[in-house]
PDB file of N, CA and C in Angstrom:
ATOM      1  N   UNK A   1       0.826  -1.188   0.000  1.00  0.00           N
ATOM      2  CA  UNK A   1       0.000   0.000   0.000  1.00  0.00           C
ATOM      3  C   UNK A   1       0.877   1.262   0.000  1.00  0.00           C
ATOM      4  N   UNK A   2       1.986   1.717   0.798  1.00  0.00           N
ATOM      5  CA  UNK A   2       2.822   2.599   1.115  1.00  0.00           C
ATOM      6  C   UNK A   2       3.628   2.357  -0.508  1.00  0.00           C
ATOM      7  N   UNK A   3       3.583   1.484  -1.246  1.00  0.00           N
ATOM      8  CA  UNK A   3       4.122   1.641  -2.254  1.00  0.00           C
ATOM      9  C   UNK A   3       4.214   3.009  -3.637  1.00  0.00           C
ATOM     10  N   UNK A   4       2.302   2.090  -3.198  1.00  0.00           N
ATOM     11  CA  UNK A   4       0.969   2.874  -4.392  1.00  0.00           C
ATOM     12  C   UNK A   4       1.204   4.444  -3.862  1.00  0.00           C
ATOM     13  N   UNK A   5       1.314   4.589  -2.728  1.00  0.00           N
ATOM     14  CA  UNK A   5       1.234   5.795  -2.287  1.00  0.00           C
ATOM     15  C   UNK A   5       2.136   6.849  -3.195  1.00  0.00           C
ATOM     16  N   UNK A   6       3.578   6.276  -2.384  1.00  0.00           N
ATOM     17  CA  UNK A   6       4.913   6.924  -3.200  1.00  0.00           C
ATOM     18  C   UNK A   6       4.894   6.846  -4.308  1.00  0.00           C
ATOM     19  N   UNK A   7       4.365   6.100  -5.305  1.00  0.00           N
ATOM     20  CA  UNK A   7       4.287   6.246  -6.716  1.00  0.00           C
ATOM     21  C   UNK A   7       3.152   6.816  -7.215  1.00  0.00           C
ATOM     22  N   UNK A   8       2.206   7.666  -6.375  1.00  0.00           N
ATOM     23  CA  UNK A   8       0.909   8.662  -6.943  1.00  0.00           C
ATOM     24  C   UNK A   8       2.029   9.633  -6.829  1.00  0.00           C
ATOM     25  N   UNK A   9       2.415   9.752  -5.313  1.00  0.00           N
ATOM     26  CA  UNK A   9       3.401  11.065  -4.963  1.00  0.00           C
ATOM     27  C   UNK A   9       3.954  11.633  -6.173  1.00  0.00           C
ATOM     28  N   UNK A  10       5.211  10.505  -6.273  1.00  0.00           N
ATOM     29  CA  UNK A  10       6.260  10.858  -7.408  1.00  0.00           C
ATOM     30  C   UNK A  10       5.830  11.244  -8.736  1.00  0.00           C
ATOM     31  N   UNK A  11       4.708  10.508  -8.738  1.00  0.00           N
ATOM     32  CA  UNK A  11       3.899  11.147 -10.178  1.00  0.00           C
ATOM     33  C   UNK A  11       3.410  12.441  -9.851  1.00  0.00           C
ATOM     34  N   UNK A  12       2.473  12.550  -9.363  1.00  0.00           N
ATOM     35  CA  UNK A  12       2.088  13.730  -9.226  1.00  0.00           C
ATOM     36  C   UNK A  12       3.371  15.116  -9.379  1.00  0.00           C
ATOM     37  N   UNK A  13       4.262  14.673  -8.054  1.00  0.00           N
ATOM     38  CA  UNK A  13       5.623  15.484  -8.108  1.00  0.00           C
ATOM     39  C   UNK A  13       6.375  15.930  -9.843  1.00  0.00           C
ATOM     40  N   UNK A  14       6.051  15.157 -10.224  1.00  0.00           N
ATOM     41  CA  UNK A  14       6.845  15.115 -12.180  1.00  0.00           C
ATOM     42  C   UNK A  14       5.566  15.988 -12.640  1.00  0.00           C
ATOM     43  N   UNK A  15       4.564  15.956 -12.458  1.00  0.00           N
ATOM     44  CA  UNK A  15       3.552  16.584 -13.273  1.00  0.00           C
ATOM     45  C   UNK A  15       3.355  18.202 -12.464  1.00  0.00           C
ATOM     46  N   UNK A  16       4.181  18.318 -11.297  1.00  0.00           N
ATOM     47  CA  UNK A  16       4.320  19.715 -10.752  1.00  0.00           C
ATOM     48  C   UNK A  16       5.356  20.521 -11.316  1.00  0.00           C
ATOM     49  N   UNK A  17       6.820  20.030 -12.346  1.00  0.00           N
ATOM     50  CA  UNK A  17       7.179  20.556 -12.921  1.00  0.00           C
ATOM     51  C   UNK A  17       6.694  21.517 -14.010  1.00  0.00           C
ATOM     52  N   UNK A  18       6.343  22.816 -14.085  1.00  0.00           N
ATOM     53  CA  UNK A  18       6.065  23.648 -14.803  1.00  0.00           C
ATOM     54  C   UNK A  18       7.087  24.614 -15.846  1.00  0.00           C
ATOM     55  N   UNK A  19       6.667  25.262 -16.133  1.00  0.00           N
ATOM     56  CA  UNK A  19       7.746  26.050 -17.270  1.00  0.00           C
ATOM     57  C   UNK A  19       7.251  27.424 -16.606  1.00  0.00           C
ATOM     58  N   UNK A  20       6.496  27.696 -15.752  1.00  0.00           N
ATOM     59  CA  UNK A  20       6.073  29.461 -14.943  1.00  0.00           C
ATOM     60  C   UNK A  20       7.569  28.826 -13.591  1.00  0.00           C
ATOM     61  N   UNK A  21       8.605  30.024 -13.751  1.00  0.00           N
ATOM     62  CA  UNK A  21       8.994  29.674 -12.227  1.00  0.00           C
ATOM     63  C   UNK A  21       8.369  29.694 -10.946  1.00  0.00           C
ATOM     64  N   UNK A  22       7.417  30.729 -11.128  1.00  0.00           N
ATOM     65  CA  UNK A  22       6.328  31.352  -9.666  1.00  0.00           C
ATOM     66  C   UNK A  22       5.272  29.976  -9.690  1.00  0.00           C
ATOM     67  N   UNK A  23       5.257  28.754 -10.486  1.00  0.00           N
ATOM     68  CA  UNK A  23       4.776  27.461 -10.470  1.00  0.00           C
ATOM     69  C   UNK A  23       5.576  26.866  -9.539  1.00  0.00           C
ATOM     70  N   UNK A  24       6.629  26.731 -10.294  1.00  0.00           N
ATOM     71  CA  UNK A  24       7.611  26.011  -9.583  1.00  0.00           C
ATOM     72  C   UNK A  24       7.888  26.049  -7.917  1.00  0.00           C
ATOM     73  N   UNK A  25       8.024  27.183  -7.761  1.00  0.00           N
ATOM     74  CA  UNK A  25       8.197  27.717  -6.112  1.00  0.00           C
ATOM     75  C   UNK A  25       7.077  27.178  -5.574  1.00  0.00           C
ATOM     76  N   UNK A  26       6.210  27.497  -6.099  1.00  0.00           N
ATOM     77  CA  UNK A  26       4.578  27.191  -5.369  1.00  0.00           C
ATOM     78  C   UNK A  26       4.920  25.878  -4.820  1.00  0.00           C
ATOM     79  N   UNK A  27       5.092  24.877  -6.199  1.00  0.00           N
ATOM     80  CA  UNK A  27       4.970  23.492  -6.449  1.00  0.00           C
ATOM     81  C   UNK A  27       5.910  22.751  -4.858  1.00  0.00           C
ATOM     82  N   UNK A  28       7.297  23.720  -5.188  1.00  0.00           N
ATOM     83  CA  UNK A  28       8.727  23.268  -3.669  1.00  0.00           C
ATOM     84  C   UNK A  28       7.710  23.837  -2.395  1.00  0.00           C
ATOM     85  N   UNK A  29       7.385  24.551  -2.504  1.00  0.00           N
ATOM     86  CA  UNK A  29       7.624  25.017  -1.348  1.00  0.00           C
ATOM     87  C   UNK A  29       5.997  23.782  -0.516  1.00  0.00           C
ATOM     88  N   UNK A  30       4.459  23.887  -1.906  1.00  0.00           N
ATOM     89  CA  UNK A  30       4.055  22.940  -1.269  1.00  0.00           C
ATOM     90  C   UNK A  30       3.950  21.432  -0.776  1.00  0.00           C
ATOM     91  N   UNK A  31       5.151  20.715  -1.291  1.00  0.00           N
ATOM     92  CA  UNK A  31       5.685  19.621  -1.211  1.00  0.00           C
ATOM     93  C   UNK A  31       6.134  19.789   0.160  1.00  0.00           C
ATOM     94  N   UNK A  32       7.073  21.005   0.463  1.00  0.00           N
ATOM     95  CA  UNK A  32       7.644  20.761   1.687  1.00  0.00           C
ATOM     96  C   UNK A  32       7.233  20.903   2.788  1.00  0.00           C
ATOM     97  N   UNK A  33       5.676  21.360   2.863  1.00  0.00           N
ATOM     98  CA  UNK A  33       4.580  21.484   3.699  1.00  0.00           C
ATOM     99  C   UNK A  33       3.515  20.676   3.876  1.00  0.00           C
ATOM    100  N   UNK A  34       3.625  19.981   3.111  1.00  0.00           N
ATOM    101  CA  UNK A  34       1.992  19.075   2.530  1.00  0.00           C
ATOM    102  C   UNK A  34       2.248  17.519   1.944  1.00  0.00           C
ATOM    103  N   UNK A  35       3.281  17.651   1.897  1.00  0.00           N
ATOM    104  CA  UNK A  35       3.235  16.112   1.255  1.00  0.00           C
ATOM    105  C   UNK A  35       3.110  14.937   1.907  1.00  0.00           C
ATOM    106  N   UNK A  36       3.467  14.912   3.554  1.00  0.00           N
ATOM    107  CA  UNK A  36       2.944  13.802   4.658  1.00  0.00           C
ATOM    108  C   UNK A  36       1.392  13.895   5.072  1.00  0.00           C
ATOM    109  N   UNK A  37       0.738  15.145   4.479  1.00  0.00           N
ATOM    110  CA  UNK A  37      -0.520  15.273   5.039  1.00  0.00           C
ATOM    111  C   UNK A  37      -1.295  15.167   3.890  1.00  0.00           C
ATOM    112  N   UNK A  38      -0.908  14.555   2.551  1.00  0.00           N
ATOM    113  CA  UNK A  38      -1.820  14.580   1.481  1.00  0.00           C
ATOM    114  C   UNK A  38      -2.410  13.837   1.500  1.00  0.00           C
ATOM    115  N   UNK A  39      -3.908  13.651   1.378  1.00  0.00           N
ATOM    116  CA  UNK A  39      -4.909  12.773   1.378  1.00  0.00           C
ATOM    117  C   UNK A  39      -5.070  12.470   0.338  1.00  0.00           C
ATOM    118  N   UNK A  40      -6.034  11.672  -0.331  1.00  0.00           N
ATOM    119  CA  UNK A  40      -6.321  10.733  -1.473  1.00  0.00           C
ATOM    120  C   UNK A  40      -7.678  12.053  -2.097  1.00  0.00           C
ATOM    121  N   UNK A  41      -8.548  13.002  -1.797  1.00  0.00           N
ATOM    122  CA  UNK A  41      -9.023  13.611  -2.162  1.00  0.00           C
ATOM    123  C   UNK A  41      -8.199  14.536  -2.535  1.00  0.00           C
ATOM    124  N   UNK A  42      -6.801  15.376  -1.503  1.00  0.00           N
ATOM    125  CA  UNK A  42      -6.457  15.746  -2.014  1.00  0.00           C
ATOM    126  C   UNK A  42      -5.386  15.645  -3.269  1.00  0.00           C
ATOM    127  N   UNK A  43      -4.863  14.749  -3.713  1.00  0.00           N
ATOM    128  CA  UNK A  43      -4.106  13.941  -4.263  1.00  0.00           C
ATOM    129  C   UNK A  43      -5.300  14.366  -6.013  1.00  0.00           C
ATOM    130  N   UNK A  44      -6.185  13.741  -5.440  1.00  0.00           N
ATOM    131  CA  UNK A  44      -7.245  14.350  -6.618  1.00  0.00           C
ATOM    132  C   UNK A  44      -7.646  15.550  -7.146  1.00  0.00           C
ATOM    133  N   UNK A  45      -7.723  16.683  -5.996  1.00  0.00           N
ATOM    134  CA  UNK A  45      -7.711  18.060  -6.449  1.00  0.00           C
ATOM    135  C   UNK A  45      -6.454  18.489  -7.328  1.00  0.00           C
ATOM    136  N   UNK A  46      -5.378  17.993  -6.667  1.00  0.00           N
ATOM    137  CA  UNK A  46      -3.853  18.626  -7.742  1.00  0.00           C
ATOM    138  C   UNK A  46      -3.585  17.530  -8.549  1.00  0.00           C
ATOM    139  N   UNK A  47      -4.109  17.081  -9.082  1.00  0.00           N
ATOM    140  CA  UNK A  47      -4.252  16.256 -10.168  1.00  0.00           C
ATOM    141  C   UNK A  47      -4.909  17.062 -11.329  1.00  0.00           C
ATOM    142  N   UNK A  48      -6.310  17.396 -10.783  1.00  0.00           N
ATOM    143  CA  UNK A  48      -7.338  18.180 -11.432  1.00  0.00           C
ATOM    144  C   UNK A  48      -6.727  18.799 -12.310  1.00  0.00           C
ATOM    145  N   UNK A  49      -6.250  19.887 -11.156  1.00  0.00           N
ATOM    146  CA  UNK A  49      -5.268  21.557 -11.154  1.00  0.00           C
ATOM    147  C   UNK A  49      -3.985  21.494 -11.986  1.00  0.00           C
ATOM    148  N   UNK A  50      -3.369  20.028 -12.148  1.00  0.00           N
ATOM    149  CA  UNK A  50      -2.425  20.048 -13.141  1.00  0.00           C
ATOM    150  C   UNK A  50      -2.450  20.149 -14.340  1.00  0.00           C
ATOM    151  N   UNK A  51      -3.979  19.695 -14.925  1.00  0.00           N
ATOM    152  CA  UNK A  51      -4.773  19.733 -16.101  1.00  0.00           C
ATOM    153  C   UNK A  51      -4.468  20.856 -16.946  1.00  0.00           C
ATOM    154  N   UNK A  52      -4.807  21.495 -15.881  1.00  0.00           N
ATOM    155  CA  UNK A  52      -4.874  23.360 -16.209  1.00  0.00           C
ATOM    156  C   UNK A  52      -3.766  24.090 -16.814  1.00  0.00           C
ATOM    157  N   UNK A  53      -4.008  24.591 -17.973  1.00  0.00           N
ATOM    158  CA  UNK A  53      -2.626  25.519 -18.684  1.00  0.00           C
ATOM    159  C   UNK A  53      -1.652  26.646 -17.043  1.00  0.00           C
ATOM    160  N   UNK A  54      -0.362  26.179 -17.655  1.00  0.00           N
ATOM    161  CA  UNK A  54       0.536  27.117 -16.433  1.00  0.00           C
ATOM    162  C   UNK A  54      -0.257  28.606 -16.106  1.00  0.00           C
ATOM    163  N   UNK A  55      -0.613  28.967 -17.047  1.00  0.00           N
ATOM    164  CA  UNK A  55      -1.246  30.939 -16.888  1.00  0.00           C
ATOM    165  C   UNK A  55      -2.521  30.718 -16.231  1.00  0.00           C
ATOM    166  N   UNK A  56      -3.348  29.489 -16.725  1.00  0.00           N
ATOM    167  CA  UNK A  56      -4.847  29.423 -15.931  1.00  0.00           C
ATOM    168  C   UNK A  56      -4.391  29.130 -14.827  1.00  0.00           C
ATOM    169  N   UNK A  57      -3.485  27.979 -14.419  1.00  0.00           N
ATOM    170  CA  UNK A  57      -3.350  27.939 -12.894  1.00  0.00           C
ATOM    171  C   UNK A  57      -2.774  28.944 -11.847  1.00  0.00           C
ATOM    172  N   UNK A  58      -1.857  29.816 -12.399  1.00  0.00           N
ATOM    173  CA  UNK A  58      -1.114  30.625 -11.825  1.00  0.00           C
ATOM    174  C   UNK A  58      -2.356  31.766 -11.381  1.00  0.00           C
ATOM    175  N   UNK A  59      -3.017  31.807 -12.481  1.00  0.00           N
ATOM    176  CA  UNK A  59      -4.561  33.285 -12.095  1.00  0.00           C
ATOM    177  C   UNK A  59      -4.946  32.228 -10.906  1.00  0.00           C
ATOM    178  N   UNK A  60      -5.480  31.580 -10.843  1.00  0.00           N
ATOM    179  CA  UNK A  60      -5.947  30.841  -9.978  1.00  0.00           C
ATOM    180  C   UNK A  60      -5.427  30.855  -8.129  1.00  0.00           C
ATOM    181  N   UNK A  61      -4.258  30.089  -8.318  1.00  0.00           N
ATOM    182  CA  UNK A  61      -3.020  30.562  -7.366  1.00  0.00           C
ATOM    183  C   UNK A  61      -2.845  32.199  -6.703  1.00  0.00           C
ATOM    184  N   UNK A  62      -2.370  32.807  -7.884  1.00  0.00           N
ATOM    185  CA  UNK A  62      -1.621  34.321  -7.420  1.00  0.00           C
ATOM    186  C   UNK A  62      -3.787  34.781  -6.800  1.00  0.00           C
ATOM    187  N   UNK A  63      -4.589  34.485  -7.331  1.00  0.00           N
ATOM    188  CA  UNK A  63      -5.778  35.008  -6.559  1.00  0.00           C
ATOM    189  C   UNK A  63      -6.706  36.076  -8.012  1.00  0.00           C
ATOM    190  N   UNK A  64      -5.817  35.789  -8.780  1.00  0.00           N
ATOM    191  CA  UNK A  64      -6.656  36.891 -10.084  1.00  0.00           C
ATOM    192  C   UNK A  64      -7.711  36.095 -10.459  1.00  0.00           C
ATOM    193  N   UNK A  65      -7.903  34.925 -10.482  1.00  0.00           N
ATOM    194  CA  UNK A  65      -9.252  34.245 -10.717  1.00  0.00           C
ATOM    195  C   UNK A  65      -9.654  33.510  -9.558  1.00  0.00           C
ATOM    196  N   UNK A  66     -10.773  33.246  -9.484  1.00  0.00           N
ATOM    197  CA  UNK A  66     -11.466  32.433  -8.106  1.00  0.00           C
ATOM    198  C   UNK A  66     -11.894  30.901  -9.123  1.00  0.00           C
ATOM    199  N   UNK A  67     -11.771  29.861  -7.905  1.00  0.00           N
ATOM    200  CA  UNK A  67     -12.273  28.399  -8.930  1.00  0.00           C
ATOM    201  C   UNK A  67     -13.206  28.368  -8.743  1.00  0.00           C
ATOM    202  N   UNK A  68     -14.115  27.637 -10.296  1.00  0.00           N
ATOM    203  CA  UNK A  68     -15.191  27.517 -10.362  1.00  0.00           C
ATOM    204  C   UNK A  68     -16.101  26.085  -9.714  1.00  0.00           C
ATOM    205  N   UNK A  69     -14.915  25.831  -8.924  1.00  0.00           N
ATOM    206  CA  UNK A  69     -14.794  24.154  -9.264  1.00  0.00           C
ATOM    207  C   UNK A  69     -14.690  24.387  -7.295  1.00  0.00           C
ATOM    208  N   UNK A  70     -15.986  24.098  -6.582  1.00  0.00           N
ATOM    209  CA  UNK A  70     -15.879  24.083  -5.131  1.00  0.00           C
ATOM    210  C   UNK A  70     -14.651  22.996  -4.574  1.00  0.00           C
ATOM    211  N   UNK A  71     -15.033  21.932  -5.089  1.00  0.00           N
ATOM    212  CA  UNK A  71     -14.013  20.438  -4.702  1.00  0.00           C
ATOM    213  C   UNK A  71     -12.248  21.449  -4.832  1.00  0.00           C
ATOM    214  N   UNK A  72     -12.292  21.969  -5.381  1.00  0.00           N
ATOM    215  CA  UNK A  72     -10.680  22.896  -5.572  1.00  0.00           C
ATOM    216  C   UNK A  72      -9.943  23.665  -5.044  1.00  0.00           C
ATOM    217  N   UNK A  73     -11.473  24.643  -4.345  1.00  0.00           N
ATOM    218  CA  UNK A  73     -11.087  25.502  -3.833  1.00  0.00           C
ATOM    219  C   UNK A  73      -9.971  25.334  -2.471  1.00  0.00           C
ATOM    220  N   UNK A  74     -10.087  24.447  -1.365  1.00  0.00           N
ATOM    221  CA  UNK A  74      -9.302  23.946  -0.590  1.00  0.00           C
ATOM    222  C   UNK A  74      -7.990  23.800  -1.368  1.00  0.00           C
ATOM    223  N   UNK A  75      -7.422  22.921  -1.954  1.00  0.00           N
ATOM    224  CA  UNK A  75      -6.288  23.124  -2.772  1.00  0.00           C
ATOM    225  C   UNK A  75      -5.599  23.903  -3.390  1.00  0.00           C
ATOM    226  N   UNK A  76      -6.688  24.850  -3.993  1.00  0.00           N
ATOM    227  CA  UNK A  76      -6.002  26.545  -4.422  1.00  0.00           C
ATOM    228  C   UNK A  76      -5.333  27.067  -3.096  1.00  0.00           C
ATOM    229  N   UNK A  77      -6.119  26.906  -1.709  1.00  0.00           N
ATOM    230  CA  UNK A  77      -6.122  27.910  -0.683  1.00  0.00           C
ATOM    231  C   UNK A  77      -4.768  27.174  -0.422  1.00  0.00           C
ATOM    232  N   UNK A  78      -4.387  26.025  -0.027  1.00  0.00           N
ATOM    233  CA  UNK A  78      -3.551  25.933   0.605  1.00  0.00           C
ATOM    234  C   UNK A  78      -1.770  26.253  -0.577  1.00  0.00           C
ATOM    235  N   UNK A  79      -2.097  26.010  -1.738  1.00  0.00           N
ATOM    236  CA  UNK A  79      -1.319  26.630  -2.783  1.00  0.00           C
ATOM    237  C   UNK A  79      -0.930  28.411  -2.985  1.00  0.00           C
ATOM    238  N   UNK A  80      -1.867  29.189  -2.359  1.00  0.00           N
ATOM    239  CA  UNK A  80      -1.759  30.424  -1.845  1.00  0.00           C
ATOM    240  C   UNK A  80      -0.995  30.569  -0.708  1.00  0.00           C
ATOM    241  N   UNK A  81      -1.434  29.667  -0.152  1.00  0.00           N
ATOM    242  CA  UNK A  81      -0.863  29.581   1.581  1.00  0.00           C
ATOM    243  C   UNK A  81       1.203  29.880   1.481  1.00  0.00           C
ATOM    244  N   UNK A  82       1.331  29.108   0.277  1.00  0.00           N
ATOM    245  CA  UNK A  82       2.962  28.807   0.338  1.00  0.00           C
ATOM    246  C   UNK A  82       3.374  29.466  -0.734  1.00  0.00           C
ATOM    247  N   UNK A  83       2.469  30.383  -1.440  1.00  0.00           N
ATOM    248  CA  UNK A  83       2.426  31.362  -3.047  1.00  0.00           C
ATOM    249  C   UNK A  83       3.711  32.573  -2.242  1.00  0.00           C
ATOM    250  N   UNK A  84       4.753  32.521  -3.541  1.00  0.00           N
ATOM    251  CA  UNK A  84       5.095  33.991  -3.114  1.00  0.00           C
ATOM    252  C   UNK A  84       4.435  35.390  -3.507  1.00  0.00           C
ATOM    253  N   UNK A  85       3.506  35.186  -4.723  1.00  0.00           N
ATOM    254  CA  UNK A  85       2.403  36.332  -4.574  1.00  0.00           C
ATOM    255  C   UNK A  85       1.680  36.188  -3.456  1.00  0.00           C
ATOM    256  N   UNK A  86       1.647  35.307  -2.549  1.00  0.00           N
ATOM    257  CA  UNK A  86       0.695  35.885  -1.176  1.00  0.00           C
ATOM    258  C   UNK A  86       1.382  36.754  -0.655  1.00  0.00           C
ATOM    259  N   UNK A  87       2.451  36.862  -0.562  1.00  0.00           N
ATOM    260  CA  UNK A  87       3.579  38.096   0.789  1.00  0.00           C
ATOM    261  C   UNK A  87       3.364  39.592  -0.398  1.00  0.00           C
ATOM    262  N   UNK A  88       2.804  39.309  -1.766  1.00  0.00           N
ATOM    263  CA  UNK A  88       3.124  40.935  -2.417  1.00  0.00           C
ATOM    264  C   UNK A  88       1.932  41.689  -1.982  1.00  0.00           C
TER     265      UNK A  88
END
């Protein structure tokens, strides 16, 4: 089971590589906060959210767009939480 786990992780982790650096940071910094506490719903929300073109997610993130998508919103918030547009 702890296998399946580490190999959603690591996937997921490869699909957090972006080409926005202000992605990227997001991506480190919420790994290094969140990744022992990721649940299987949430595991599903940033899955979703990876879908999403780098510029749609980043509006999303930096706070210029709100999600339309309730199940998300928790996941945006805590992606703000560790955003360096939250401190501007």
């Amino acid at each position: 089971m702890e296998e399946d786990r580490k190999a959603r992780i690591n996937r997921l982790k490869w699909h957090c590589r972006r080409a926005l650096l202000e992605l990227d940071l997001v991506f480190d910094r919420f790994w290094e906060r969140y990744e022992d506490n990721l649940d299987a719903q949430g595991e599903a929300a940033l899955e979703s959210l990876l879908e999403l073109e780098d510029h749609d997610l980043w509006a999303l993130v930096s706070g210029r767009k709100s999600p339309t998508i309730p199940q998300l919103a928790a996941m945006i918030e805590r992606l703000r939480e560790v955003s360096p547009a939250a401190n501007l």
